[in-house]
Protein backbone atom coordinates (compact mmCIF):
# COMPACT_ATOMS: atom_id res chain seq x y z
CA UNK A 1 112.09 -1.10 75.50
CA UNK A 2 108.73 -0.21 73.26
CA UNK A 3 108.46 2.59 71.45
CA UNK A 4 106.49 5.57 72.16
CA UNK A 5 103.68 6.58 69.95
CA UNK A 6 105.12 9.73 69.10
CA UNK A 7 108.78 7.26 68.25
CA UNK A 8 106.26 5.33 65.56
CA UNK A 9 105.17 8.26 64.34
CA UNK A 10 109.02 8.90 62.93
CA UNK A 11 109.22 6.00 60.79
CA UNK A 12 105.68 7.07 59.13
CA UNK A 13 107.04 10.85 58.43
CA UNK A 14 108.34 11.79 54.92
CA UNK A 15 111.98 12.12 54.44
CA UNK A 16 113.65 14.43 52.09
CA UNK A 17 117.16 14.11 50.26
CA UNK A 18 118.11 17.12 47.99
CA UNK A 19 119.24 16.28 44.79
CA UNK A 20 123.29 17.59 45.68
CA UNK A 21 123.05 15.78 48.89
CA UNK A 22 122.11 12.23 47.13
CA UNK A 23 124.72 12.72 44.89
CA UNK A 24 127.26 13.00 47.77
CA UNK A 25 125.44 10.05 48.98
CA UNK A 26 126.16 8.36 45.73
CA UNK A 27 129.84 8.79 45.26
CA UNK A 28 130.52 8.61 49.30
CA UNK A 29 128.63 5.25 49.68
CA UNK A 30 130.60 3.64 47.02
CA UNK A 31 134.23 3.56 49.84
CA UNK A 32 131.98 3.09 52.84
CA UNK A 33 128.56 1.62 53.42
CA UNK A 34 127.72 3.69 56.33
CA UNK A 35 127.42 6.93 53.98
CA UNK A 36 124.91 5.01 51.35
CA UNK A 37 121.41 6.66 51.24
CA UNK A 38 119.73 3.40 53.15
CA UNK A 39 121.92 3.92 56.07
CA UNK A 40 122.16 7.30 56.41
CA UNK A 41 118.15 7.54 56.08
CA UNK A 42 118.11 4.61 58.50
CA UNK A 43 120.54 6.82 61.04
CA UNK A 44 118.51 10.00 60.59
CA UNK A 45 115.33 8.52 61.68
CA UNK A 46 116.58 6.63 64.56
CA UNK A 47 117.87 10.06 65.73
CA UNK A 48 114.72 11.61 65.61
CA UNK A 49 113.21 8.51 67.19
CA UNK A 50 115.56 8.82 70.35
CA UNK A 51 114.16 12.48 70.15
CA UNK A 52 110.63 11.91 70.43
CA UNK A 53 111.00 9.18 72.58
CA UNK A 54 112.95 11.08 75.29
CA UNK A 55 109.74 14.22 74.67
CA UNK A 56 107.57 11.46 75.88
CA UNK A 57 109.95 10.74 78.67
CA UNK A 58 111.80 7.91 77.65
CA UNK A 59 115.30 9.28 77.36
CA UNK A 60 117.31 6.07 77.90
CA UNK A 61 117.98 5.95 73.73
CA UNK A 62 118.56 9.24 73.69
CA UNK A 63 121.39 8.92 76.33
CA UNK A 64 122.88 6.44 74.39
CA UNK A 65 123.45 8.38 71.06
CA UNK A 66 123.93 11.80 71.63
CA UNK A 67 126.48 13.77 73.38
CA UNK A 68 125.66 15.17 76.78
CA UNK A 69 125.45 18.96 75.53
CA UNK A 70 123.34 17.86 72.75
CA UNK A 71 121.05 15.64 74.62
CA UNK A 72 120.39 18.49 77.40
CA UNK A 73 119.69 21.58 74.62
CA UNK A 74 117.51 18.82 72.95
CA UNK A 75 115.19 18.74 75.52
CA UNK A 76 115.99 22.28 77.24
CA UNK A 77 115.59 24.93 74.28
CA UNK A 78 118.18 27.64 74.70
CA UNK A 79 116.80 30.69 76.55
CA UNK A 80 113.36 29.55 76.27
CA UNK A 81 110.96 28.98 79.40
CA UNK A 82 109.56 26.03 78.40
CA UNK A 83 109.72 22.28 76.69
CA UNK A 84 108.45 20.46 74.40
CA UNK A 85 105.43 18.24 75.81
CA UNK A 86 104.68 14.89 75.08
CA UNK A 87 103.15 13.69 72.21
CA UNK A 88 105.01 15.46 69.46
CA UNK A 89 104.04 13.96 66.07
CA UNK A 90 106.74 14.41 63.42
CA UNK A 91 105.68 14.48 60.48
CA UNK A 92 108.91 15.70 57.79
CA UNK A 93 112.20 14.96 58.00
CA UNK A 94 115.44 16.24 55.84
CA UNK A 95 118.61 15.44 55.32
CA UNK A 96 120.12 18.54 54.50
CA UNK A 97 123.88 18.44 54.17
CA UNK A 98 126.51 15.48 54.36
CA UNK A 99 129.98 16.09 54.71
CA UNK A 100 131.62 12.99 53.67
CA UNK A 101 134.93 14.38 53.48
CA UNK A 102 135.45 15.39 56.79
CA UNK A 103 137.11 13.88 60.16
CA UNK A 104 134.64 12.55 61.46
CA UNK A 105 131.73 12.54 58.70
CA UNK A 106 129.33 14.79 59.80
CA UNK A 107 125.48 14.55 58.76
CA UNK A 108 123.09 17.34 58.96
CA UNK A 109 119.34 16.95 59.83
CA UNK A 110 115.98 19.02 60.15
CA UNK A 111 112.56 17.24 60.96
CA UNK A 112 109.63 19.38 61.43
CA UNK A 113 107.12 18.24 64.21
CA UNK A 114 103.30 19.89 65.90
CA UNK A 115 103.31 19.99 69.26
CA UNK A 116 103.00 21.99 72.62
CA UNK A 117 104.96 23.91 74.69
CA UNK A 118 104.80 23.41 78.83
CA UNK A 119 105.81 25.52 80.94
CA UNK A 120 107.43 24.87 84.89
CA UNK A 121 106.24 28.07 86.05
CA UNK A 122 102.03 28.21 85.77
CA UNK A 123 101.97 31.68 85.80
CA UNK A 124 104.06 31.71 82.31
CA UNK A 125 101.55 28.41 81.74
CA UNK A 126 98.53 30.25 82.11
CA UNK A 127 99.57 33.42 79.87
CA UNK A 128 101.22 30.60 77.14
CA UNK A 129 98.56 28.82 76.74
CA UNK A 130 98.42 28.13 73.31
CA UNK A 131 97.45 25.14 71.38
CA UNK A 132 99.69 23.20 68.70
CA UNK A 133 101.84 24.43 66.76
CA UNK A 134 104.92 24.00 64.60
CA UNK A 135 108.76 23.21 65.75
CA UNK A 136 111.45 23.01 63.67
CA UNK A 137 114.67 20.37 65.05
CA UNK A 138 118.45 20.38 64.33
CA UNK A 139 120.31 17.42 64.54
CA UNK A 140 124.04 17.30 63.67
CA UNK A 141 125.43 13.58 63.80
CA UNK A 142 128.93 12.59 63.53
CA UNK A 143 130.11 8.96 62.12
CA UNK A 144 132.00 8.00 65.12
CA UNK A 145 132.71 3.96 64.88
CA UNK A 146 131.33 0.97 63.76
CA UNK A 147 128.96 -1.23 65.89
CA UNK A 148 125.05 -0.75 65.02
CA UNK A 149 124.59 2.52 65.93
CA UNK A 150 127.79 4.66 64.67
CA UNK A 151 126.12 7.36 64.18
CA UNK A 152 126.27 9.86 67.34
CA UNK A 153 124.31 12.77 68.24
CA UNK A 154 127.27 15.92 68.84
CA UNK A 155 124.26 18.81 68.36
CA UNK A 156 121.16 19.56 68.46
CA UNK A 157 118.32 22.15 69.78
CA UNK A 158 114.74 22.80 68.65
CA UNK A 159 113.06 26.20 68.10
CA UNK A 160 109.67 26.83 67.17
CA UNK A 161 108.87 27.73 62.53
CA UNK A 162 108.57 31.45 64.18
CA UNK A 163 111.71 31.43 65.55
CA UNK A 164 113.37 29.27 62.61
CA UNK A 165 112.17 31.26 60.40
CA UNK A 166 112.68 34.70 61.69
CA UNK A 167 109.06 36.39 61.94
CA UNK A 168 105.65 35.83 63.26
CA UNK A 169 102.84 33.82 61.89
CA UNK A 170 99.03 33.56 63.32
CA UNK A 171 95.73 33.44 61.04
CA UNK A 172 92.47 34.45 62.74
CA UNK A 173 89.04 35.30 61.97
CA UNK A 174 88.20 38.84 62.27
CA UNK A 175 86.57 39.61 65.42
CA UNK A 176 82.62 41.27 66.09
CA UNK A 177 84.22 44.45 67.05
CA UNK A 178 86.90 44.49 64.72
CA UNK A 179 83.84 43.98 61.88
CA UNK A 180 81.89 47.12 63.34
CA UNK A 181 84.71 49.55 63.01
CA UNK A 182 85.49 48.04 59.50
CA UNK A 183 81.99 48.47 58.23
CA UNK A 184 80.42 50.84 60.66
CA UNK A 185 77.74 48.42 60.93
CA UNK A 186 76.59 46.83 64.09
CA UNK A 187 75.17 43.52 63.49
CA UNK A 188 74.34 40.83 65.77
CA UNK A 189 77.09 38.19 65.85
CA UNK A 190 74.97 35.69 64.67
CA UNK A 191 74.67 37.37 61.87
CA UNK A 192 77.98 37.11 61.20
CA UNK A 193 79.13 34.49 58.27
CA UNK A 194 82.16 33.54 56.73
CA UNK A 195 83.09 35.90 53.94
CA UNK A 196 85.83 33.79 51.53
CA UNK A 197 87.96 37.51 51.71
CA UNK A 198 91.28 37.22 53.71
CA UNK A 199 93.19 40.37 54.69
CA UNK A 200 96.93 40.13 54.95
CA UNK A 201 98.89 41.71 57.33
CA UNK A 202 102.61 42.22 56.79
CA UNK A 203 105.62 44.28 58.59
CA UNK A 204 108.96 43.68 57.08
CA UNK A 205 112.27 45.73 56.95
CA UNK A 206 115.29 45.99 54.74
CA UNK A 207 118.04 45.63 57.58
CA UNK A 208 121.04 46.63 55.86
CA UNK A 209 119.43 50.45 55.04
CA UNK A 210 117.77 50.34 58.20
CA UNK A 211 113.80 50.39 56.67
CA UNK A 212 110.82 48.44 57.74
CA UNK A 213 107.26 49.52 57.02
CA UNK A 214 104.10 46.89 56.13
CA UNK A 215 101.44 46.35 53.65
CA UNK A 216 98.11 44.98 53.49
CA UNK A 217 96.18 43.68 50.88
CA UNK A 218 92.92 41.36 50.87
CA UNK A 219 92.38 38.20 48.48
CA UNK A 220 89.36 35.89 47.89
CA UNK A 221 89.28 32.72 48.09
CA UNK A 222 87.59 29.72 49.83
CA UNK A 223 90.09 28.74 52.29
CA UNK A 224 92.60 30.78 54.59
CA UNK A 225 96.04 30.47 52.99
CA UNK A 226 98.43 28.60 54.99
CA UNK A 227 101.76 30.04 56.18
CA UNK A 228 103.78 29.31 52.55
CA UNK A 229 100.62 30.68 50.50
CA UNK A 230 100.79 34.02 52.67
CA UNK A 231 104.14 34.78 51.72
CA UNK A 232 103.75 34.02 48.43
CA UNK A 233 100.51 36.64 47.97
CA UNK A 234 101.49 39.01 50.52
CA UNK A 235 105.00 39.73 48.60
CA UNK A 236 104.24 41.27 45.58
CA UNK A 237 103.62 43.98 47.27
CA UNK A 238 106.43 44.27 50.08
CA UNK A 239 108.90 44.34 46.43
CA UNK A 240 106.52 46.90 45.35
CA UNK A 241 106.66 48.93 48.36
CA UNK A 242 110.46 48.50 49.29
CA UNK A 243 111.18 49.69 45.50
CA UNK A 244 108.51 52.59 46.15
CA UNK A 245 110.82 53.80 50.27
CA UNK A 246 114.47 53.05 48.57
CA UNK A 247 114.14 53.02 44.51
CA UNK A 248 115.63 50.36 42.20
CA UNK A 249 117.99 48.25 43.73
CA UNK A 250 119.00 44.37 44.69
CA UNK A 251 117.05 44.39 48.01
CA UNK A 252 116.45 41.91 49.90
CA UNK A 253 113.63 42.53 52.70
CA UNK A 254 112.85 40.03 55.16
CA UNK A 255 109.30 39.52 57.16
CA UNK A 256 108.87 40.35 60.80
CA UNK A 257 105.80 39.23 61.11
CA UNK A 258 102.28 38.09 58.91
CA UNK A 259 99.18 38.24 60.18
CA UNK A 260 95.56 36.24 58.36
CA UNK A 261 92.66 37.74 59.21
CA UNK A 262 89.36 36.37 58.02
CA UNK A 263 86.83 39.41 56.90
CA UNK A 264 83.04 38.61 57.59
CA UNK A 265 80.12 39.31 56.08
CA UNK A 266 76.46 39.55 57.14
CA UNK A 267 74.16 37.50 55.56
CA UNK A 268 74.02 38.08 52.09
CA UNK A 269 72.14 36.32 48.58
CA UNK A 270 75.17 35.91 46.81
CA UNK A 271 79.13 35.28 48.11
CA UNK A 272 82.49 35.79 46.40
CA UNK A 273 82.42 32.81 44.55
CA UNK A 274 85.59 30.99 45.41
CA UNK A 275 87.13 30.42 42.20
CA UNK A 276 88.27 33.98 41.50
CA UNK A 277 91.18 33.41 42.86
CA UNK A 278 92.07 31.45 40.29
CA UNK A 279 91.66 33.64 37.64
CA UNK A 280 92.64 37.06 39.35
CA UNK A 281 95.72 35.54 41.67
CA UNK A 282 93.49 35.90 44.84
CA UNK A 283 93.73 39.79 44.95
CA UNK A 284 90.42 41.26 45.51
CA UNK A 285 91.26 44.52 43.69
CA UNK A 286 91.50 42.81 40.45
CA UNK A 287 88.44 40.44 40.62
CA UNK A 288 86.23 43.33 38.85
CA UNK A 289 88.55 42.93 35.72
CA UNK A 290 86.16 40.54 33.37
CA UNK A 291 83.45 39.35 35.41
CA UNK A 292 81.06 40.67 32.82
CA UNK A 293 82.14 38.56 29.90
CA UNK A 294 80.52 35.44 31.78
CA UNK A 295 77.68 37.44 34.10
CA UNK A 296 74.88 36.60 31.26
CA UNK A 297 75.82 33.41 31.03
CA UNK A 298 75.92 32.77 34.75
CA UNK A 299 72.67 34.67 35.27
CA UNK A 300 70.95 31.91 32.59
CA UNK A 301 72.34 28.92 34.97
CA UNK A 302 72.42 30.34 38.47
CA UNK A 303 73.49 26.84 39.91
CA UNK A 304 76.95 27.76 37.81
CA UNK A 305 77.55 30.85 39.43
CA UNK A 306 80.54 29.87 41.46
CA UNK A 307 81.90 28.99 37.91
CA UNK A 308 81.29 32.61 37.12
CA UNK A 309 85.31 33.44 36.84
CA UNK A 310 85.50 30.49 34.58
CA UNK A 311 83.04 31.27 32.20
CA UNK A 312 84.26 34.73 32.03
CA UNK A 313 87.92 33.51 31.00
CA UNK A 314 86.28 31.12 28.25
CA UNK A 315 84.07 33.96 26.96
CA UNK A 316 87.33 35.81 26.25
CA UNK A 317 89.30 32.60 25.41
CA UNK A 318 86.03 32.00 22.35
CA UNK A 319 86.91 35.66 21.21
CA UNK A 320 90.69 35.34 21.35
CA UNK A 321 90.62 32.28 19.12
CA UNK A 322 88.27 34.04 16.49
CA UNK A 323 90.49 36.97 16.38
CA UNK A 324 94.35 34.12 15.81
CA UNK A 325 92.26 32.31 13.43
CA UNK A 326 92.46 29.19 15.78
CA UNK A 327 89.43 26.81 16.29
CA UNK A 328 87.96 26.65 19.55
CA UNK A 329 85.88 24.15 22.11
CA UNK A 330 84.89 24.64 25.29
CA UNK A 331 85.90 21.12 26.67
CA UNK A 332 88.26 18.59 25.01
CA UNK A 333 90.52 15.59 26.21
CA UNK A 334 93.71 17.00 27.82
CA UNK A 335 96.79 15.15 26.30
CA UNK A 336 98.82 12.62 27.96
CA UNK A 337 102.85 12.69 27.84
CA UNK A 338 104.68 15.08 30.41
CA UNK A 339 104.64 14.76 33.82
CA UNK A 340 102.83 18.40 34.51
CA UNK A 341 99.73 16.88 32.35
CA UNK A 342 99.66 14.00 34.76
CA UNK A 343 98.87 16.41 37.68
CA UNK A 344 96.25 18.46 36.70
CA UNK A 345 92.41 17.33 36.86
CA UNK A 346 91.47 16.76 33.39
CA UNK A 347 87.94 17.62 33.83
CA UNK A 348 88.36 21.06 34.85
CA UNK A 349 90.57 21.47 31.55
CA UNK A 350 88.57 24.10 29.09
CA UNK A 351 88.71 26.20 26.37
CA UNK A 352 90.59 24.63 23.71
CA UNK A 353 91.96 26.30 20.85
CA UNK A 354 94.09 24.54 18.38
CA UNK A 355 95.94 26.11 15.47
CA UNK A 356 99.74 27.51 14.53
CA UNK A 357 100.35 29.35 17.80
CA UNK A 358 101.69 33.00 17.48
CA UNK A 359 102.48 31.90 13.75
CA UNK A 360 104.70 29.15 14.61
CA UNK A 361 104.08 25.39 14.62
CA UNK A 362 100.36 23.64 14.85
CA UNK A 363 99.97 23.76 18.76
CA UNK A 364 96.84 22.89 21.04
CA UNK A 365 96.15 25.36 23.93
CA UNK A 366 93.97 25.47 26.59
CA UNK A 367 93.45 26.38 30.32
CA UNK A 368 94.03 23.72 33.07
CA UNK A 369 93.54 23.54 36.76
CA UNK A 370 95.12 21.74 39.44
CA UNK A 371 93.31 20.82 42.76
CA UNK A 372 95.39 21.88 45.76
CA UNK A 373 92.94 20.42 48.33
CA UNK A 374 89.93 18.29 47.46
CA UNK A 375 86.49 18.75 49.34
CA UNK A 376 84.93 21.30 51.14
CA UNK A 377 87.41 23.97 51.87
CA UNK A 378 89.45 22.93 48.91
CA UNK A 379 91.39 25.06 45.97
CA UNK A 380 92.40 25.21 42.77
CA UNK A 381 95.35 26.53 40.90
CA UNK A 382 95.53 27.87 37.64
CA UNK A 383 97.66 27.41 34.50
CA UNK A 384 97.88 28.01 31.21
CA UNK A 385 98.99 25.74 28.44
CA UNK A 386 100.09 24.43 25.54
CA UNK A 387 101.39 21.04 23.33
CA UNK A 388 102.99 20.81 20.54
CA UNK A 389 103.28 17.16 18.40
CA UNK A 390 106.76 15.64 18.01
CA UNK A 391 105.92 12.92 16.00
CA UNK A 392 108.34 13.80 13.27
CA UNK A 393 111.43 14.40 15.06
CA UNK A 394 113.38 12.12 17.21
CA UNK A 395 113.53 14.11 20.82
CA UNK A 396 114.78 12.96 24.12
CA UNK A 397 114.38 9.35 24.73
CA UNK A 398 112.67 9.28 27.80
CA UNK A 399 111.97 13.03 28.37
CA UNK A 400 113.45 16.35 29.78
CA UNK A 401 111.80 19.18 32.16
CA UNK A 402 112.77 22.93 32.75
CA UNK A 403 111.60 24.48 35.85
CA UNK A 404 112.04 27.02 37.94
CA UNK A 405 114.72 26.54 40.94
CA UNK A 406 113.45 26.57 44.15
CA UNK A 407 115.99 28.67 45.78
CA UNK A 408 116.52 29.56 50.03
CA UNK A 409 114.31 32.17 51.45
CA UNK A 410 115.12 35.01 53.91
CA UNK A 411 118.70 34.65 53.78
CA UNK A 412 118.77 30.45 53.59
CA UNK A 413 116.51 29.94 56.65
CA UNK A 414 113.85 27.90 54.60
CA UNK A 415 115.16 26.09 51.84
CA UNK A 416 112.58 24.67 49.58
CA UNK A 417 112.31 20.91 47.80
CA UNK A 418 112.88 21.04 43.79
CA UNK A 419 109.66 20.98 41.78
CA UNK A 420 111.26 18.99 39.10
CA UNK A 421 109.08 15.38 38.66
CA UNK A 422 110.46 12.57 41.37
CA UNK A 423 111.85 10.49 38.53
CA UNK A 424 114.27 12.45 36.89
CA UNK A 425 118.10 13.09 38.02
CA UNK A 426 118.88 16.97 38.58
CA UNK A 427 121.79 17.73 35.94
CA UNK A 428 123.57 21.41 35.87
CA UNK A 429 123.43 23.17 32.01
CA UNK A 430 126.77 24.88 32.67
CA UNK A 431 125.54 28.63 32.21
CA UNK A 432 125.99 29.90 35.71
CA UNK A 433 123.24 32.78 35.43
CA UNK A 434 120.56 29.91 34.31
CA UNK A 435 121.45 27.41 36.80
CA UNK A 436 120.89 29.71 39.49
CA UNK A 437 117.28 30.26 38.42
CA UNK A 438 116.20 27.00 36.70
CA UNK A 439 117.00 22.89 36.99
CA UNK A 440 116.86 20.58 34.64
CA UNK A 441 115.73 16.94 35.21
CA UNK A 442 116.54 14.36 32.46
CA UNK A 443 114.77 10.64 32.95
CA UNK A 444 117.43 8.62 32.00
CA UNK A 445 121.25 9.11 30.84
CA UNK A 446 120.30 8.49 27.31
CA UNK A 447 118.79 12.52 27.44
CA UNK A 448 121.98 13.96 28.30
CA UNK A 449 123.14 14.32 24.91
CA UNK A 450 119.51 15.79 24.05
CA UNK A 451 119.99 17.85 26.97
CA UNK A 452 122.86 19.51 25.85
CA UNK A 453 122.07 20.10 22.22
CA UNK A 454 118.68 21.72 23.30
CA UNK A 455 120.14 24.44 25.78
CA UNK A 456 122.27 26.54 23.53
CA UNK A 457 124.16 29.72 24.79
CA UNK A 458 121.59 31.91 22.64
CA UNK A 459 118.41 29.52 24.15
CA UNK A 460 119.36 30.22 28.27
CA UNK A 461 120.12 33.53 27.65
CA UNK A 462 116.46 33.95 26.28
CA UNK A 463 115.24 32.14 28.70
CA UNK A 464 116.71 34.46 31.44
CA UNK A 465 115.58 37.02 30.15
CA UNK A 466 111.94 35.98 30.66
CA UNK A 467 110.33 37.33 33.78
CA UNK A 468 110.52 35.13 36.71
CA UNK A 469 108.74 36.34 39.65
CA UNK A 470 109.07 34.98 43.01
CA UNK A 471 110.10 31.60 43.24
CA UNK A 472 109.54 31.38 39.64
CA UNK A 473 105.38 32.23 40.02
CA UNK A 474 105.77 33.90 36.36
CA UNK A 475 108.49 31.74 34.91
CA UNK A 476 107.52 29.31 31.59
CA UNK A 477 108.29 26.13 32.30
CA UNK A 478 108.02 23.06 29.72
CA UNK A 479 108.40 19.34 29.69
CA UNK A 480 109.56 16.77 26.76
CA UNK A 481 108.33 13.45 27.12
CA UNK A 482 106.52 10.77 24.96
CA UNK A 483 106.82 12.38 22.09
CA UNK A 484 105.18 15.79 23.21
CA UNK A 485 106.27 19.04 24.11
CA UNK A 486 104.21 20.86 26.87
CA UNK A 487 104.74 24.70 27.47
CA UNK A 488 102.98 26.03 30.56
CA UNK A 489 102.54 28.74 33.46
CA UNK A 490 100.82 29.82 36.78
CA UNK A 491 97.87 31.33 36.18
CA UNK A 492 94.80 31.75 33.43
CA UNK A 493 96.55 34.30 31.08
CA UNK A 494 93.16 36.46 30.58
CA UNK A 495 94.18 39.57 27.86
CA UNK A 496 94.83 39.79 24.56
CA UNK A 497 98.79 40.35 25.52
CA UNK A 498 98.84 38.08 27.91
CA UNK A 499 98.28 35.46 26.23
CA UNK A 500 100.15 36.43 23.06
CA UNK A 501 103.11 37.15 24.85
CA UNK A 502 102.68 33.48 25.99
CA UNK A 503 102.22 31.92 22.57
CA UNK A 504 104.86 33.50 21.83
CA UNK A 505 107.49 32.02 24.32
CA UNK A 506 105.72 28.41 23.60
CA UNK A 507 106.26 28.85 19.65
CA UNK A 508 110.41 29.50 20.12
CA UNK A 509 110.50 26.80 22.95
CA UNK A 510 108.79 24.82 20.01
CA UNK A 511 111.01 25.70 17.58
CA UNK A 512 114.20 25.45 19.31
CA UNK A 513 112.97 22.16 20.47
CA UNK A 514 112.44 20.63 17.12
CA UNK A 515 115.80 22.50 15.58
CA UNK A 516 117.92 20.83 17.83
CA UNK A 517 116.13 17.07 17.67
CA UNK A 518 117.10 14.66 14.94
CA UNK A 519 114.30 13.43 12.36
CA UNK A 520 112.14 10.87 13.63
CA UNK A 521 112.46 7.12 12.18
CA UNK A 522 109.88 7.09 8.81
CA UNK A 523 106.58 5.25 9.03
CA UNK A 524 105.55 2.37 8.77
């Protein structure tokens, strides 16, 4: 029996463990080889295999592994009209949950997969005629024997990432008529061009005090933002708004739908240039804020002018490090060390300004950039940051990172992957309140010890007290490794108190850091 294309396509998809569920792995695997990571990776992806195969009509391996329930509400979504069609192409897989402990095991699975949906009836065909999009798949396997495949399918159904996650998604470009009543203008489409602005469309409600409303806002920027970069703009201001309808309160508002709509423009000398976004967050109504410290500049090389948000930032950034008595240079070599300096684009680094940060330790900061997509259509990201020299004490053997903790959205539908760097091991502080919003990686088990001394009572209560935004967007973060201490966070921090308040967090993180390390060994 040969595998389907859409069965090859399994083995070639990524496949997640959370760090909880490896360590289950870990400590179950050691009684009984079946529940070792290999074999319970091996297991999930032959699951999803049988899956695919049987969309593409081979069901035999299906039959052979999953229960007869499960294998029918595989291929027949509940209440739904339609199937999947052949040719799905899977392209993430995650083990989510394994329950070593209980009678049988059981093992819990989502893979994500593009697709189609066809329909028996063509009248439902022909008004459902949409193109690919994005499934989500539930697998629950149960460790019923030995033999080669013990491992049997007892649940499973598929729903489309609408339905999984509880609202609507589309993106579109704004339509000829929808452009005249915007602008009152009645241009001929041709004339019509791509405008890098992006208006955002939300309704959302607060279910348990019986509100919904919606907001809109528009951000600039040189690609549409994808599903998770929608939600992530767009709700700022559904907190804003559900604060504004029902006061202060723990509220928790969930979308109904989201909606991209690509503005156009008519032909025009000069776009948006692109990289505001990374300067301003993306939202239009804040682009105006500085533009003017680079404009002359720009004006003088007009082949820079999509660099025009830059060299605004590193006119202020010259006139910030005049004012801390700091030296300053427009480019520089971006350190080496922590794992965060490893993923940026060094070349896009700028404005360095070295000096005794917010009056504590000698410290080098600077603006960096990541590159989210590379080529036409790409983006860039934003950060500010800054390093500090540990030389002279003896730190954390082979390094420690603080970030912020991806926790569930809308009520545990999507659970996100840690941010924390692949190599390091996930270990829990033991102050409940900064667990739940930060993890802490260590690279090996020498840096527990460092670990501990470093996070104080007094230090994670600080730290929690530091805004956090959502999913951390405004949390400082910082890494110890190679002998250097790197303090950073989202975004180009563009005023005077901005960046102050930054230095600021980066020169205690500093200090506690070198407090709680032991003197280095002397020279020499």
């Amino acid at each position: 029996m040969n595998e389907s294309e859409s069965a090859k396509l399994v083995q070639a998809a990524s496949l997640d463990i959370p760090a909880s569920v490896a360590e289950t792995m870990r400590h179950a695997g050691a009684s009984n080889d079946w529940l070792t990571a290999d074999r319970v990776s091996q297991a999930a992806r032959q699951a999803v295999a049988a899956w695919a195969m049987a969309a593409d009509g081979d069901g035999t391996r299906l039959t052979a592994i999953a229960e007869p329930d499960a294998a029918y509400w595989l291929m027949h979504p509940v209440r739904k009209p339609w199937q999947v069609a052949p040719g799905p192409r899977v392209t993430r897989i995650e083990i989510r949950g394994l329950e070593a402990d209980a009678e049988p095991a059981r093992l819990r699975i989502t893979f994500q997969f593009a697709g189609r949906r066809q329909y028996k009836d063509p009248i439902q065909a022909r008004e459902n005629a949409d193109g690919e999009i994005v499934f989500v798949g539930l697998l629950d396997l149960e460790l019923a024997g030995a033999g080669s495949r013990p491992w049997r399918v007892s649940s499973g159904h598929v729903k489309t990432l609408d339905d999984f996650l509880g609202y609507v998604f589309t993106s579109r470009r704004e339509t000829t008529e929808e452009y005249r009543q915007r602008t009152s203008s009645s241009p001929h489409p041709a004339a019509l061009v791509p405008g890098h602005r992006f208006r955002l469309r939300a309704s959302f409600a607060e279910h348990d005090e019986r509100f919904g409303s919606s907001v809109e806002i528009e951000v600039a920027r040189q690609a549409a933002p994808d599903r998770d970069e929608a939600v992530r703009l767009v709700w700022p201001a559904i907190e804003e708004e559900t604060s504004r309808a029902l006061g202060g309160g723990d509220w928790r508002p969930s979308l109904s739908s989201l909606e991209v709509v690509e503005l156009r423009d008519e032909q025009r000398g000069i776009d948006i240039p692109p990289e505001l976004t990374a300067v301003f967050g993306g939202v239009t109504r804040q682009d105006r804020a500085s533009l003017r410290d680079g404009l002359g500049q720009a004006l003088r090389r007009p082949w820079q002018l999509t660099d025009l948000a830059r060299m605004s930032v590193d006119a202020f950034a010259a006139r910030y490090a005049r004012d801390r008595q700091l030296t300053y240079e427009l480019t520089g070599t971006t350190p080496g060390g922590p794992w965060f300096l490893n993923s940026i684009y060094p070349k896009r680094s700028h404005s360095f300004m070295r000096g005794p940060l917010a009056g504590g330790p000698q410290g080098l900061l600077w603006y960096a950039e990541k590159v989210l997509r590379a080529g036409r259509g790409g983006a860039r990201q934003s950060w500010t940051a800054a390093c500090y020299d540990l030389a002279e004490v003896s730190g954390p053997a082979a390094g420690i990172a603080c970030v912020p903790r991806q926790n569930p959205l809308w009520g545990g539908r999507l659970k996100l992957v840690s941010i924390l760097p692949r190599e390091l091991t996930s270990v829990a502080v033991g102050d409940a309140k900064f667990d739940q919003s930060y993890e802490v990686g260590v690279a090996a088990d020498t840096d527990h010890a460092s670990m501990a001394a470093l996070f104080t009572a007094d230090f994670t209560a600080w730290i929690c007290e530091l805004p956090f935004g959502k999913l951390g967007a405004d949390s400082t973060r910082f890494e110890v490794r190679a002998g250097t201490l790197c303090v950073y966070t989202r975004g180009a921090q563009q005023t005077t108190q901005a960046l102050d308040t930054f230095c600021q967090r980066a020169a205690q993180i500093a200090a506690q850091v070198q407090r709680t390390s032991r003197p280095g060994p002397p020279p020499g």
